[in-house]
N, C-alpha and C. Protein backbone atom coordinates (compact mmCIF):
# COMPACT_ATOMS: atom_id res chain seq x y z
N UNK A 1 -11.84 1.12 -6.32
CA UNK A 1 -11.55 0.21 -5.22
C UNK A 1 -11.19 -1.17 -5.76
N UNK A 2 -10.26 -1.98 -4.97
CA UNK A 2 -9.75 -2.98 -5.65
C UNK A 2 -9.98 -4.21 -4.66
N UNK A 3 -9.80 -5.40 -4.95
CA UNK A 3 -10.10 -6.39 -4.25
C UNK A 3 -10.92 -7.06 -3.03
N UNK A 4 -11.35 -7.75 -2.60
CA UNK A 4 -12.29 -8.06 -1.30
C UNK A 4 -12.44 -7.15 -0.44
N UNK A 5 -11.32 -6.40 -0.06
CA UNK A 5 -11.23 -5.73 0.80
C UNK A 5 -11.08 -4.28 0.55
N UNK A 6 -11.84 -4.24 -0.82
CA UNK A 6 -12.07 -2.92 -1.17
C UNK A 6 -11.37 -1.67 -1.14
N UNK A 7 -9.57 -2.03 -1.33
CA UNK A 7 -8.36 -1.40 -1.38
C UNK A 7 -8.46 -0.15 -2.10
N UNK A 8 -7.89 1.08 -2.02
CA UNK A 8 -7.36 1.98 -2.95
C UNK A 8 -6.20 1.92 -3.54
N UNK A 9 -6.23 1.91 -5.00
CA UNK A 9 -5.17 1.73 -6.01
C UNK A 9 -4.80 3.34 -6.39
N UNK A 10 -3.99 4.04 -6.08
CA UNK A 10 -3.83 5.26 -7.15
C UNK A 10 -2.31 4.86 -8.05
N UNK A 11 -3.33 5.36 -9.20
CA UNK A 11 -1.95 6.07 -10.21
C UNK A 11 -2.12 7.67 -10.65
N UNK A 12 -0.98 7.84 -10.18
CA UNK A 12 -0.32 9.15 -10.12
C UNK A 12 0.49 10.13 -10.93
N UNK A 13 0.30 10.42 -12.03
CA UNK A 13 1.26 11.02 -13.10
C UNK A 13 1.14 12.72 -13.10
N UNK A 14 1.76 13.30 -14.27
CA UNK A 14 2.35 14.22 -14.50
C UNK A 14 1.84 15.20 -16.02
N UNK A 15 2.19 16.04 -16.24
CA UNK A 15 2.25 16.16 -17.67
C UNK A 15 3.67 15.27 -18.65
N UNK A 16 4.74 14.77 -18.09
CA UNK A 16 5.46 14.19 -18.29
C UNK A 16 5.21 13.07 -18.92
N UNK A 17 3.58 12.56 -18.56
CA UNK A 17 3.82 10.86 -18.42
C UNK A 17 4.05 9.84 -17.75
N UNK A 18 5.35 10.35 -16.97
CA UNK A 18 5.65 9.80 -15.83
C UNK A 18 4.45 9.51 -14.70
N UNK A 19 4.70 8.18 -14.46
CA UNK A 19 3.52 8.13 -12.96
C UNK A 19 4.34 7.01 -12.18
N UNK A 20 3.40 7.13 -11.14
CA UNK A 20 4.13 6.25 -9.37
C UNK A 20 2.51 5.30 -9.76
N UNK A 21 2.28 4.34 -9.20
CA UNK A 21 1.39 3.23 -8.76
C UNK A 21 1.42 2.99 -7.28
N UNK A 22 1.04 3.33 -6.72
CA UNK A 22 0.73 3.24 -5.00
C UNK A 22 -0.47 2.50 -4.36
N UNK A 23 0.20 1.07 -3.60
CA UNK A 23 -1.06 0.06 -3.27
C UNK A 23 -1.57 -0.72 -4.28
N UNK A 24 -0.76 -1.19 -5.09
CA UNK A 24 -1.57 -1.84 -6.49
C UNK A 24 -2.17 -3.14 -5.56
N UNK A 25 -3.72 -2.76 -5.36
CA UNK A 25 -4.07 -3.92 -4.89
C UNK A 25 -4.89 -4.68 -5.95
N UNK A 26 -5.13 -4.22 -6.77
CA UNK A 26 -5.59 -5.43 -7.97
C UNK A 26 -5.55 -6.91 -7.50
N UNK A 27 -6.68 -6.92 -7.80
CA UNK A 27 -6.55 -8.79 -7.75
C UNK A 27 -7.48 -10.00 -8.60
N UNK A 28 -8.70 -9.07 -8.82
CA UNK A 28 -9.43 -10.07 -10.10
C UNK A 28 -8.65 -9.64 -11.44
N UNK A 29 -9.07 -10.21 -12.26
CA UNK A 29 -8.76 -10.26 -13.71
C UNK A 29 -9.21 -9.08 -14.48
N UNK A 30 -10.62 -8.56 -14.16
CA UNK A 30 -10.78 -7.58 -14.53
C UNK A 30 -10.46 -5.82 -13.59
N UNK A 31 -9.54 -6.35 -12.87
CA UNK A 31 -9.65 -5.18 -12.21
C UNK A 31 -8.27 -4.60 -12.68
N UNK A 32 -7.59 -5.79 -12.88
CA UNK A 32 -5.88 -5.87 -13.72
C UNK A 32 -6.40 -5.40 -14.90
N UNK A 33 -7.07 -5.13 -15.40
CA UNK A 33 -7.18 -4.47 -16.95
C UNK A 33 -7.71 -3.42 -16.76
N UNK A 34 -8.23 -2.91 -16.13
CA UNK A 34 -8.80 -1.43 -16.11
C UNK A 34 -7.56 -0.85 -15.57
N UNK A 35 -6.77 -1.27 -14.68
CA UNK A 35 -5.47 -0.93 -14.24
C UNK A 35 -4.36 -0.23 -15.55
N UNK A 36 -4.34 -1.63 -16.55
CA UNK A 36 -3.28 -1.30 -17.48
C UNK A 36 -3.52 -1.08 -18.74
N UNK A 37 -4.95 -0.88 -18.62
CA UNK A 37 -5.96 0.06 -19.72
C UNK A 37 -5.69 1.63 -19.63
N UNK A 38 -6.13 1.56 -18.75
CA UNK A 38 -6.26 3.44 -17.97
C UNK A 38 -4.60 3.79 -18.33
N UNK A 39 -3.50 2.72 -17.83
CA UNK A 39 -2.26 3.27 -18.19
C UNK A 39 -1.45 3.45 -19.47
N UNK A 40 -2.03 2.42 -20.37
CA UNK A 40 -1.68 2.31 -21.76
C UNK A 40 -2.47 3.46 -22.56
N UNK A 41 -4.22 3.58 -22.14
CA UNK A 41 -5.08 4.24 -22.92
C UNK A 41 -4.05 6.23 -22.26
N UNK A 42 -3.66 6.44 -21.57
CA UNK A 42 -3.05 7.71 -20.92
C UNK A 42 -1.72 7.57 -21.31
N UNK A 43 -1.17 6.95 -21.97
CA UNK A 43 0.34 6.85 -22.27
C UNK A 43 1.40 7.06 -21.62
N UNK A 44 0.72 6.35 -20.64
CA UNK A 44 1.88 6.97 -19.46
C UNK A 44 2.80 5.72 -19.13
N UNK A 45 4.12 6.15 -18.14
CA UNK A 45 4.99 5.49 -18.12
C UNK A 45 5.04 5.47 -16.76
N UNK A 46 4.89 4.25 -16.24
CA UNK A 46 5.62 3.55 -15.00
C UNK A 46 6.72 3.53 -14.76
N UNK A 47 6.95 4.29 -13.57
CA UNK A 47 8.27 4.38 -13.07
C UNK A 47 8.85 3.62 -11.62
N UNK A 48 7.48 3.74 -10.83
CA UNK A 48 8.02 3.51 -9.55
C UNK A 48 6.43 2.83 -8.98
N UNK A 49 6.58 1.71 -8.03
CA UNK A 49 5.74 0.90 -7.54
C UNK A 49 6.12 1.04 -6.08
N UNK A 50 4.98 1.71 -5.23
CA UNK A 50 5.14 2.01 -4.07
C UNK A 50 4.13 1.37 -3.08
N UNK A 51 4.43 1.00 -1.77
CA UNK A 51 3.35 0.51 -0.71
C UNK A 51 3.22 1.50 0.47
N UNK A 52 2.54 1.85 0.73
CA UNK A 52 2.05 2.46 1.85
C UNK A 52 2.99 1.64 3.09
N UNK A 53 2.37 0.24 2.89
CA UNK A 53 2.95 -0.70 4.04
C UNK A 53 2.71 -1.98 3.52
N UNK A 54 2.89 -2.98 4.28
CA UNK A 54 2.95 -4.53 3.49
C UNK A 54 1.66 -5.45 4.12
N UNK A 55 0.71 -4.38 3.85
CA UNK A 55 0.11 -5.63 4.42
C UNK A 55 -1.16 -6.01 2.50
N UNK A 56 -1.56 -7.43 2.51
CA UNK A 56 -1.74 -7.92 1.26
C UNK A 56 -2.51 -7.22 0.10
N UNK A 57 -3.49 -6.86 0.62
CA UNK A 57 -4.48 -6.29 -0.04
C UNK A 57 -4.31 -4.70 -0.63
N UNK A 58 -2.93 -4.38 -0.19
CA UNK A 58 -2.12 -3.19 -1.14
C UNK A 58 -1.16 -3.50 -1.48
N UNK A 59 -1.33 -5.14 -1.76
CA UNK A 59 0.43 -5.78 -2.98
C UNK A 59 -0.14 -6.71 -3.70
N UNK A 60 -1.84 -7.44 -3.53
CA UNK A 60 -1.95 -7.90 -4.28
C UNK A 60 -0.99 -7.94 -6.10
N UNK A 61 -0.91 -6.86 -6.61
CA UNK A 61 -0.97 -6.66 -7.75
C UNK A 61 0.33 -6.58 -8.06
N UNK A 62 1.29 -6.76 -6.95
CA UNK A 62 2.96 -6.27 -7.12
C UNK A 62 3.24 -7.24 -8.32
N UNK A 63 3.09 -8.59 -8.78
CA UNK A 63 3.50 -10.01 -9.38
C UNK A 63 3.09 -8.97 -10.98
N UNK A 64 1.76 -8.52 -11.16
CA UNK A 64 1.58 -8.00 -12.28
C UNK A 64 2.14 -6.89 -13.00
N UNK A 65 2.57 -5.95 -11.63
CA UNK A 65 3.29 -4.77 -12.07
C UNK A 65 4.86 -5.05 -12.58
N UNK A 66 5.33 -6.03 -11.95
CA UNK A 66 6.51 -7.03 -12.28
C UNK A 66 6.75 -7.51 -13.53
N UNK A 67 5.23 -7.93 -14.09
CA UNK A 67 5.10 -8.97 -15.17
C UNK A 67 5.26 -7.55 -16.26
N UNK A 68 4.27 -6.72 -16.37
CA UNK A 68 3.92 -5.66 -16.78
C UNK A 68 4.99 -4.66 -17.11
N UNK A 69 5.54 -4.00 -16.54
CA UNK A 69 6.30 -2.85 -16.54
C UNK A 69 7.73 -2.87 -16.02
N UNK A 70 8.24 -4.42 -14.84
CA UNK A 70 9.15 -4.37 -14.48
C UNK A 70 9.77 -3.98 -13.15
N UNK A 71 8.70 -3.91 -12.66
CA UNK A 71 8.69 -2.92 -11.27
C UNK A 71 9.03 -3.61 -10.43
N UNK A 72 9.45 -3.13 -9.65
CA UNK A 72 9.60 -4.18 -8.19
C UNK A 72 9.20 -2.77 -6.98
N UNK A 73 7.99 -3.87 -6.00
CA UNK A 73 7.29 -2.50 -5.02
C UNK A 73 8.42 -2.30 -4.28
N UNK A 74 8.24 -0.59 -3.77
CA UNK A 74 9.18 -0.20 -2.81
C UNK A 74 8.65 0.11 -1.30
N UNK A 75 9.15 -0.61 -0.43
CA UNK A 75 8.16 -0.31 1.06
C UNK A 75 9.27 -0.28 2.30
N UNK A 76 8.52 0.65 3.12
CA UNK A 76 9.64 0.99 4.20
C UNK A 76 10.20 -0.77 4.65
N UNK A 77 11.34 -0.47 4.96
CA UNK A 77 12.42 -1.74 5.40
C UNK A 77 11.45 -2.38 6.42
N UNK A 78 10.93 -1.86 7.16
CA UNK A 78 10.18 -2.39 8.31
C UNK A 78 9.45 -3.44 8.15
N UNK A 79 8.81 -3.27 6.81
CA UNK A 79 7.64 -3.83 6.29
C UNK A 79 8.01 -4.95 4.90
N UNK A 80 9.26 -5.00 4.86
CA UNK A 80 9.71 -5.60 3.96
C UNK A 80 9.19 -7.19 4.76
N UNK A 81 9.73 -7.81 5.32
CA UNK A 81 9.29 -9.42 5.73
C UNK A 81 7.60 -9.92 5.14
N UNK A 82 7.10 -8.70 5.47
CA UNK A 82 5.27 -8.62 5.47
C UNK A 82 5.47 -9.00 3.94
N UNK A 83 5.64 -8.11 3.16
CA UNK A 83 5.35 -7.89 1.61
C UNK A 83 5.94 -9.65 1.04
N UNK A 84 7.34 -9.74 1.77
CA UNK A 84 7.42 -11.51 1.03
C UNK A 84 7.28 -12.20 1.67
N UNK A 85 6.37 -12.25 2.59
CA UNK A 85 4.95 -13.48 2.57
C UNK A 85 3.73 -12.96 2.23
N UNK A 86 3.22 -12.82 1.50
CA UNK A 86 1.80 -12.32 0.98
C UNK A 86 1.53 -13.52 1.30
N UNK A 87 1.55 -15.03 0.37
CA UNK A 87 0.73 -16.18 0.44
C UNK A 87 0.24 -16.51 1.97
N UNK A 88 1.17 -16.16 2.61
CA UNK A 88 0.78 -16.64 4.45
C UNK A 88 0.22 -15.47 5.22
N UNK A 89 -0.42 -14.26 4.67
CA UNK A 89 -1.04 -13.67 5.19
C UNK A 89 -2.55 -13.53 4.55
N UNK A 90 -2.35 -14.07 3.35
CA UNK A 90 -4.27 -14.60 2.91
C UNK A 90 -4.37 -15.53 3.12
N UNK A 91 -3.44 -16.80 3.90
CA UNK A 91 -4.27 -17.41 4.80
C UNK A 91 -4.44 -16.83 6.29
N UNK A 92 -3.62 -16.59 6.49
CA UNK A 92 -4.06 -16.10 7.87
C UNK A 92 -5.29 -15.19 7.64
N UNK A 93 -5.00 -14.19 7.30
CA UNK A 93 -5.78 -12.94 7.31
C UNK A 93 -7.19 -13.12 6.55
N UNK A 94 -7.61 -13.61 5.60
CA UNK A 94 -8.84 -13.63 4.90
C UNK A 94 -9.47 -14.94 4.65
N UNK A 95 -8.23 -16.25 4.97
CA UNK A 95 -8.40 -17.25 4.55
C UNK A 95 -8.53 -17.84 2.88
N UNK A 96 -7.21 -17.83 2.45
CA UNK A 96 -7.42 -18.18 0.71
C UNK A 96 -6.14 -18.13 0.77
N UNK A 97 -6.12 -19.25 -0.51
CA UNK A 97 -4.96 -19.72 -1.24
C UNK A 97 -4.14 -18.20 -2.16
N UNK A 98 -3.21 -17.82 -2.20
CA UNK A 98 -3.02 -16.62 -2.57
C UNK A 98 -1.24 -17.15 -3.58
N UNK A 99 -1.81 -17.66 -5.23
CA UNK A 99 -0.79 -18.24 -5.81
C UNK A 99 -0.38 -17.70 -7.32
N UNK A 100 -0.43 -15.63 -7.42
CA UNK A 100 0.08 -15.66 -8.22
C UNK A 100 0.93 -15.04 -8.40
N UNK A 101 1.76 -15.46 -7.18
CA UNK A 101 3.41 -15.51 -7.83
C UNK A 101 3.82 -14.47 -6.73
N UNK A 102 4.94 -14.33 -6.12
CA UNK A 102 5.13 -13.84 -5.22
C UNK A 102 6.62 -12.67 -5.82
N UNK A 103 6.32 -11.35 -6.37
CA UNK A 103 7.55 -10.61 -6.70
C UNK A 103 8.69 -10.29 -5.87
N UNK A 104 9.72 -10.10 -6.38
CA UNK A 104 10.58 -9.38 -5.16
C UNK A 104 10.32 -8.07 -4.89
N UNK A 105 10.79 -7.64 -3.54
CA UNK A 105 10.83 -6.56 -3.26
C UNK A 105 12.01 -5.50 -3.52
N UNK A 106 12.01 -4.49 -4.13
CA UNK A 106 12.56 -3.57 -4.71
C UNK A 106 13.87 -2.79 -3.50
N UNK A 107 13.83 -1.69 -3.62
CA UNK A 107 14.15 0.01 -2.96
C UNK A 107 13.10 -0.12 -1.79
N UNK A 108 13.89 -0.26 -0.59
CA UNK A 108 13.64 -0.46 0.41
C UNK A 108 13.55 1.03 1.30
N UNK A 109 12.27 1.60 1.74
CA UNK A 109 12.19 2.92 1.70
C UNK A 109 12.53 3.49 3.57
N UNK A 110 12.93 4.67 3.43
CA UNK A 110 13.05 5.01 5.06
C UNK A 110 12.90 6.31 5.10
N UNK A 111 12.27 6.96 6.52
CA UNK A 111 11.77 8.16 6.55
C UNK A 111 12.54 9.80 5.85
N UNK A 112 12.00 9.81 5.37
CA UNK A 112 12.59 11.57 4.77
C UNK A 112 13.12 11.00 3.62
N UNK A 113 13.24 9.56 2.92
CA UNK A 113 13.29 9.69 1.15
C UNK A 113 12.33 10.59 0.51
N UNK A 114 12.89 10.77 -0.69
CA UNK A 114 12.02 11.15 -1.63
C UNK A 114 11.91 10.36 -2.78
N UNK A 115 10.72 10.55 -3.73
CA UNK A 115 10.28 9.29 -4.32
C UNK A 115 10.47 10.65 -5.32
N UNK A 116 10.88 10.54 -6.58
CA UNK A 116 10.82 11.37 -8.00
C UNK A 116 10.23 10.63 -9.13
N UNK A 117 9.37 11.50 -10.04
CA UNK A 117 8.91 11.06 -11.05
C UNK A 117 8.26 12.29 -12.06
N UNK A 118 8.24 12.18 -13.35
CA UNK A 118 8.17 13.53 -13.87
C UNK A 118 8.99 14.82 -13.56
N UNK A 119 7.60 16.15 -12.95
CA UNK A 119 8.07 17.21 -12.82
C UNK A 119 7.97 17.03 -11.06
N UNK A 120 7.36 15.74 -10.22
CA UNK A 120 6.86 16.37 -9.02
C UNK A 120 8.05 14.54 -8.20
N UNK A 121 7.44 15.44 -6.84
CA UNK A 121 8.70 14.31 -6.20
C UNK A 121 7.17 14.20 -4.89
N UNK A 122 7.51 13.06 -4.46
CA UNK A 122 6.69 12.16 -3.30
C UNK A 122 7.88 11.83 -2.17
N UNK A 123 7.96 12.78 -1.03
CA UNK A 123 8.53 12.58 0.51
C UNK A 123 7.89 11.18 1.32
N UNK A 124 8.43 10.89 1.57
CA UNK A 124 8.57 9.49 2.46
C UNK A 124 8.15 9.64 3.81
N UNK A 125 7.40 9.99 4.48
CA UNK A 125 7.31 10.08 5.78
C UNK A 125 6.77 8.85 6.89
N UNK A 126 7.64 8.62 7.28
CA UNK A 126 7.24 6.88 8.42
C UNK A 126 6.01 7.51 9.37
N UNK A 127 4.93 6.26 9.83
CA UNK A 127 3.54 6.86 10.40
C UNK A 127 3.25 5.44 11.05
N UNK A 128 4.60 4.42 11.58
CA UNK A 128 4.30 3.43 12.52
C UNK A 128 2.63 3.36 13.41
N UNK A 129 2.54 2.72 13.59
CA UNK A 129 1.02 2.12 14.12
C UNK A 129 0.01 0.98 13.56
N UNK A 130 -0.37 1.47 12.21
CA UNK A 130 -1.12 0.52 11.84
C UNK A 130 0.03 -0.89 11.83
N UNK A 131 0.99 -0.59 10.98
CA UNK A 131 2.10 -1.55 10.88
C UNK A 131 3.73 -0.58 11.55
N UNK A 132 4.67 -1.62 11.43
CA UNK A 132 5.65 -0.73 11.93
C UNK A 132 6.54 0.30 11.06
N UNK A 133 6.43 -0.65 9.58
CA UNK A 133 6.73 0.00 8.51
C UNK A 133 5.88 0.90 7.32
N UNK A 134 4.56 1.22 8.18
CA UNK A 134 3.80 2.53 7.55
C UNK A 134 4.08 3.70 7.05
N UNK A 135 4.04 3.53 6.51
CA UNK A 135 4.71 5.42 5.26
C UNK A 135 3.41 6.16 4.82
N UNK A 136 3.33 7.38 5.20
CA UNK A 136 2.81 8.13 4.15
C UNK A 136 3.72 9.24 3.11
N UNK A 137 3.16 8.79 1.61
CA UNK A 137 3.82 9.87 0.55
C UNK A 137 2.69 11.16 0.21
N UNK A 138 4.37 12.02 0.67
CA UNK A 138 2.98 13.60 0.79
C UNK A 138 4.05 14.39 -0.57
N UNK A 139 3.05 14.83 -1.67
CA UNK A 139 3.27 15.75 -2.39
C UNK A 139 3.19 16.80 -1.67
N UNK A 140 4.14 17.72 -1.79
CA UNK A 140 4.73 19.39 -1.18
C UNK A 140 3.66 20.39 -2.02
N UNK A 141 3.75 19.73 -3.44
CA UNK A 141 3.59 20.95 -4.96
C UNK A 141 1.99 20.20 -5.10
N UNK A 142 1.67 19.37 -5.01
CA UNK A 142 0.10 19.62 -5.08
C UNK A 142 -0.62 19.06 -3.42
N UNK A 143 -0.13 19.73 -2.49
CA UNK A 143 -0.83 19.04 -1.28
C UNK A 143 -1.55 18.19 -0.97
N UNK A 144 -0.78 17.28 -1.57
CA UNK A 144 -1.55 15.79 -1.14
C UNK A 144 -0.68 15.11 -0.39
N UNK A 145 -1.63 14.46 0.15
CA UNK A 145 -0.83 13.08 1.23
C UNK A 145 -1.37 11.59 0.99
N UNK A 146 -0.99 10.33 0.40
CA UNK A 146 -1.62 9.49 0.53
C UNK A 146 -0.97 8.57 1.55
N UNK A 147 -2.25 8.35 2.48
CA UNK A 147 -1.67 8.12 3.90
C UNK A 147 -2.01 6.69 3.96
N UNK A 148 -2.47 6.13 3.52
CA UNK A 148 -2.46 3.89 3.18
C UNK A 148 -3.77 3.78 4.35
N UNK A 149 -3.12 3.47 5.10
CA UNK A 149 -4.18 2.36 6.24
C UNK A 149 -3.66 3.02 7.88
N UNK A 150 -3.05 4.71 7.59
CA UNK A 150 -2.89 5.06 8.82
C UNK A 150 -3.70 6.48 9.25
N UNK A 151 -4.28 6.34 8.42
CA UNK A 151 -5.51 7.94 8.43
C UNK A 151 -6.68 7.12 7.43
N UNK A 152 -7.59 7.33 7.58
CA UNK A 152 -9.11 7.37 6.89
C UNK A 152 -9.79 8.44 6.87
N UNK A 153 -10.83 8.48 6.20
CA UNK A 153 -11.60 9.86 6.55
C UNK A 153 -12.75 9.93 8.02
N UNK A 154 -12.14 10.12 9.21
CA UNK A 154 -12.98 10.22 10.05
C UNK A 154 -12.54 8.84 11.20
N UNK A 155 -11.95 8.46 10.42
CA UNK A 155 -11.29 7.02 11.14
C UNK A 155 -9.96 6.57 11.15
N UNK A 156 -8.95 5.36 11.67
CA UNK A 156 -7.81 5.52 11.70
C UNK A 156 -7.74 3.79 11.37
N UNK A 157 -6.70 3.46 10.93
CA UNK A 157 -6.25 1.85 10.43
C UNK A 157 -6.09 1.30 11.90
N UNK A 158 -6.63 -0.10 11.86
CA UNK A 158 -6.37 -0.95 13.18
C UNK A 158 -4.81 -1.15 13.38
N UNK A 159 -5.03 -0.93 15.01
CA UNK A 159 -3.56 -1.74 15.65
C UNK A 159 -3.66 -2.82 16.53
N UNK A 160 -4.81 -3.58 16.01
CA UNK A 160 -4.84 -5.19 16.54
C UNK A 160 -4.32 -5.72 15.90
N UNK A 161 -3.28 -5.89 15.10
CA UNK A 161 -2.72 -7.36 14.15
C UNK A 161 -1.59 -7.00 14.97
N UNK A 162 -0.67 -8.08 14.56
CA UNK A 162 0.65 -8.47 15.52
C UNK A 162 1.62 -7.84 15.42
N UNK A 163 1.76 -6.77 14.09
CA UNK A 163 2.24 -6.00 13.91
C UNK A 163 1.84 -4.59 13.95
N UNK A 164 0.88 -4.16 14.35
CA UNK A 164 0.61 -2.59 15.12
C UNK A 164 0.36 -2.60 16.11
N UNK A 165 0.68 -1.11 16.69
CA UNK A 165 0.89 -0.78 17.93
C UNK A 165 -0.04 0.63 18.14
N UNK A 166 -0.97 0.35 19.05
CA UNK A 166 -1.78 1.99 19.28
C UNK A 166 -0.65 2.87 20.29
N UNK A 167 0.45 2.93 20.72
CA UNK A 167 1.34 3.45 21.15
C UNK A 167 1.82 4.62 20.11
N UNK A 168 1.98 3.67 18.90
CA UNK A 168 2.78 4.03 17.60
C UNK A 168 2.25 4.74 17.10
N UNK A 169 0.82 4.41 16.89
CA UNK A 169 -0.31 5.18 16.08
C UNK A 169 -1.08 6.39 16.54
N UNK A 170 -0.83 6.37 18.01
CA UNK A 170 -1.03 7.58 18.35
C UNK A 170 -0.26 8.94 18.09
N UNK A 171 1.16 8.60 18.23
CA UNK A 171 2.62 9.52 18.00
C UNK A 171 1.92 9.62 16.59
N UNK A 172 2.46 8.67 15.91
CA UNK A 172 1.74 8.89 14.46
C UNK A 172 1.13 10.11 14.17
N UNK A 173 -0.27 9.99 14.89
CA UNK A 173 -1.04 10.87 14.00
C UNK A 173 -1.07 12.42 15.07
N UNK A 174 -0.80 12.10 16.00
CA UNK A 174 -0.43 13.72 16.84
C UNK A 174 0.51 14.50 16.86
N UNK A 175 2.01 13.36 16.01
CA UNK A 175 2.96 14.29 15.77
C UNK A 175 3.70 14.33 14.54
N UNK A 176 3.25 13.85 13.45
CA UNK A 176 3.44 13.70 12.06
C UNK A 176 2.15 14.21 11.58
N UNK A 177 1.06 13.15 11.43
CA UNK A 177 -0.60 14.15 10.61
C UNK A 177 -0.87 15.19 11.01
N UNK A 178 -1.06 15.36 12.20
CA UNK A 178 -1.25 16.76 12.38
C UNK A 178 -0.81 17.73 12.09
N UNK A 179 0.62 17.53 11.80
CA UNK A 179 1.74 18.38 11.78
C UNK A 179 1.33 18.98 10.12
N UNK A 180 1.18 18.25 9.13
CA UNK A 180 0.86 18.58 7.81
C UNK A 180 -0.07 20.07 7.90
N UNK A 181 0.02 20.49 6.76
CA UNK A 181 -0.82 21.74 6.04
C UNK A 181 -2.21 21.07 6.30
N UNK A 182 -3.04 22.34 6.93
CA UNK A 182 -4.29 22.14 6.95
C UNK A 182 -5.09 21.91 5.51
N UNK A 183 -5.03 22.70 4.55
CA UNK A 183 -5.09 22.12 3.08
C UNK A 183 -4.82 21.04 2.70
N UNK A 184 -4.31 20.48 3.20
CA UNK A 184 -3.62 18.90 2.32
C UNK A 184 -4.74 17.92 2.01
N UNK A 185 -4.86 17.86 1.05
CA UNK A 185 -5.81 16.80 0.63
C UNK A 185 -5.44 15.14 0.97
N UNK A 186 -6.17 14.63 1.85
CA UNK A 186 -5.84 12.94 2.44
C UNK A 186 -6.66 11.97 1.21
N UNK A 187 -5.91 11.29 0.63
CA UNK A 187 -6.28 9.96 0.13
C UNK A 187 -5.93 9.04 0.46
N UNK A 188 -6.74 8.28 1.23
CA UNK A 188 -6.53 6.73 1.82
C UNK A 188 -6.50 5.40 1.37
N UNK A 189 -6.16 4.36 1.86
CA UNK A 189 -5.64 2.93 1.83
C UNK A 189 -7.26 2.72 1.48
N UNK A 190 -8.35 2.81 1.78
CA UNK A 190 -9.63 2.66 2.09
C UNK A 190 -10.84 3.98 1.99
N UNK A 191 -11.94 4.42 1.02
CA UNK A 191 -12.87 5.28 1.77
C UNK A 191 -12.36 6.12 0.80
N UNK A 192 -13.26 7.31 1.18
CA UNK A 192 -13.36 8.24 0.49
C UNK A 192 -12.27 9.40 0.98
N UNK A 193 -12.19 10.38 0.05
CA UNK A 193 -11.34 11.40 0.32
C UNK A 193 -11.42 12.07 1.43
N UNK A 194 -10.63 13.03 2.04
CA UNK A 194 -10.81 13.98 3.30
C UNK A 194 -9.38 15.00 3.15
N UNK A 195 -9.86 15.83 4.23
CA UNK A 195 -8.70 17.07 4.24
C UNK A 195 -7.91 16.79 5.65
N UNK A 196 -6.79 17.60 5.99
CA UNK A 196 -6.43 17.62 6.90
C UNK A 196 -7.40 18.33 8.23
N UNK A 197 -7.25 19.80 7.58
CA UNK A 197 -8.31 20.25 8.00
C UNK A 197 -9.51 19.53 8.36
N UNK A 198 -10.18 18.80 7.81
CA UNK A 198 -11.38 17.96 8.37
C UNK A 198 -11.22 17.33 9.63
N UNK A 199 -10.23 16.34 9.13
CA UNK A 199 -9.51 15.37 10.46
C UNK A 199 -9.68 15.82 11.49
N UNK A 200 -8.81 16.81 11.43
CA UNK A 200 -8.32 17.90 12.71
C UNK A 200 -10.12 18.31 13.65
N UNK A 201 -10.57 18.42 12.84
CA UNK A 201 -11.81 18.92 13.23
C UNK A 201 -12.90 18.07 13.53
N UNK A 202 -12.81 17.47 12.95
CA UNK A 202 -14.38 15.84 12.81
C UNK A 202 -13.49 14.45 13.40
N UNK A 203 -12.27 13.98 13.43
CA UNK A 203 -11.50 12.93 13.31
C UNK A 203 -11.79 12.81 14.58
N UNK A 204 -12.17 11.92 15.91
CA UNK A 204 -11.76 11.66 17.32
C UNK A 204 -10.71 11.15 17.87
N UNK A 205 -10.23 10.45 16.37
CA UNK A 205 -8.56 10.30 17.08
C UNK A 205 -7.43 11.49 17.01
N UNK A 206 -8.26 12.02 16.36
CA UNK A 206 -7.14 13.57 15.68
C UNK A 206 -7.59 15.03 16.76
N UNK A 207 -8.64 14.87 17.43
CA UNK A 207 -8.99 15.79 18.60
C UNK A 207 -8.62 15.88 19.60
């Protein structure tokens, strides 16, 4: 877990080497080194810097991945405005000065891309609600879905900020999550792991 707000960071690789970074919310000093420890100590290669959605505390770390490897994050178009203002949403949002360094934004993503890396590829699927430009990337070949801040385990991402909509987030998850393989393994923006299957079954927004 990464920053104040106790973000999920995954890195994602292959036998290739190849890996994706999804949500780099890094934000202390030491949390940036276990980051590019784990990636240097695994020899792996950064390819692609991805956001769920733009809101701060899963881009903290975009400026480093920039500095680092070259990356520039990729986030649905929707959500692009969000991602370049980070500094004016840790004040708004948490209250703090937020000054290191603001990256550009990359590959501007939209529903039904696919994200490639190694031997395996990451589908793009839009999941409006929490934000308008919410994506979840679902591996096909190892059934996973990492769904950001629009599924939790047992819970669902708020649509009180000015940019979500419980309209959105309902469609969302009754006619996209659901829709997924009951197998699919959910890794979230936040929290611990869960299945689809679970959701479906324990979730009250998913019943």
């Amino acid at each position: 877990m990464c920053n104040p707000l106790q973000e999920n960071c995954y890195v994602v690789s292959d036998s290739t080497g190849e890996c994706v970074i999804i949500d780099c919310g890094v934000f202390w000093e030491d949390e940036s080194k276990v980051l590019t420890d784990y990636i240097r100590g695994n020899r792996l290669k950064p390819v692609h810097l991805l956001a769920t959605h733009g809101h701060l505390d899963h881009n903290f770390g975009n400026q480093l991945m920039m500095d680092e490897y070259g990356l520039k994050v990729e986030v649905c178009h929707e959500d692009q405005e969000l991602v370049e203002h980070l500094a004016q949403q840790a004040r708004d949002i948490i209250g703090i000065e937020f000054d290191r360094g603001q990256a550009p934004v990359g590959h501007l993503l939209s529903d039904g891309d696919t994200v490639t890396f190694g031997q395996h590829e990451l589908r793009v699927i839009q999941t409006p609600g929490h934000t308008h430009g919410s994506v979840i990337f679902y591996c096909e070949a190892e059934h996973t879905a990492f769904t950001g801040d629009t599924l939790f385990r047992m819970s669902i991402g708020r649509t009180d900020f000015a940019e979500g909509s419980w309209t959105e987030m309902e469609h969302s998850l009754h006619h996209v999550i659901a829709k997924l393989p009951k197998e699919t393994l959910v890794l979230s923006g936040h929290g611990p792991q869960s299945t689809i299957a679970d959701e479906l079954m324990y979730n009250p927004y998913l019943r």
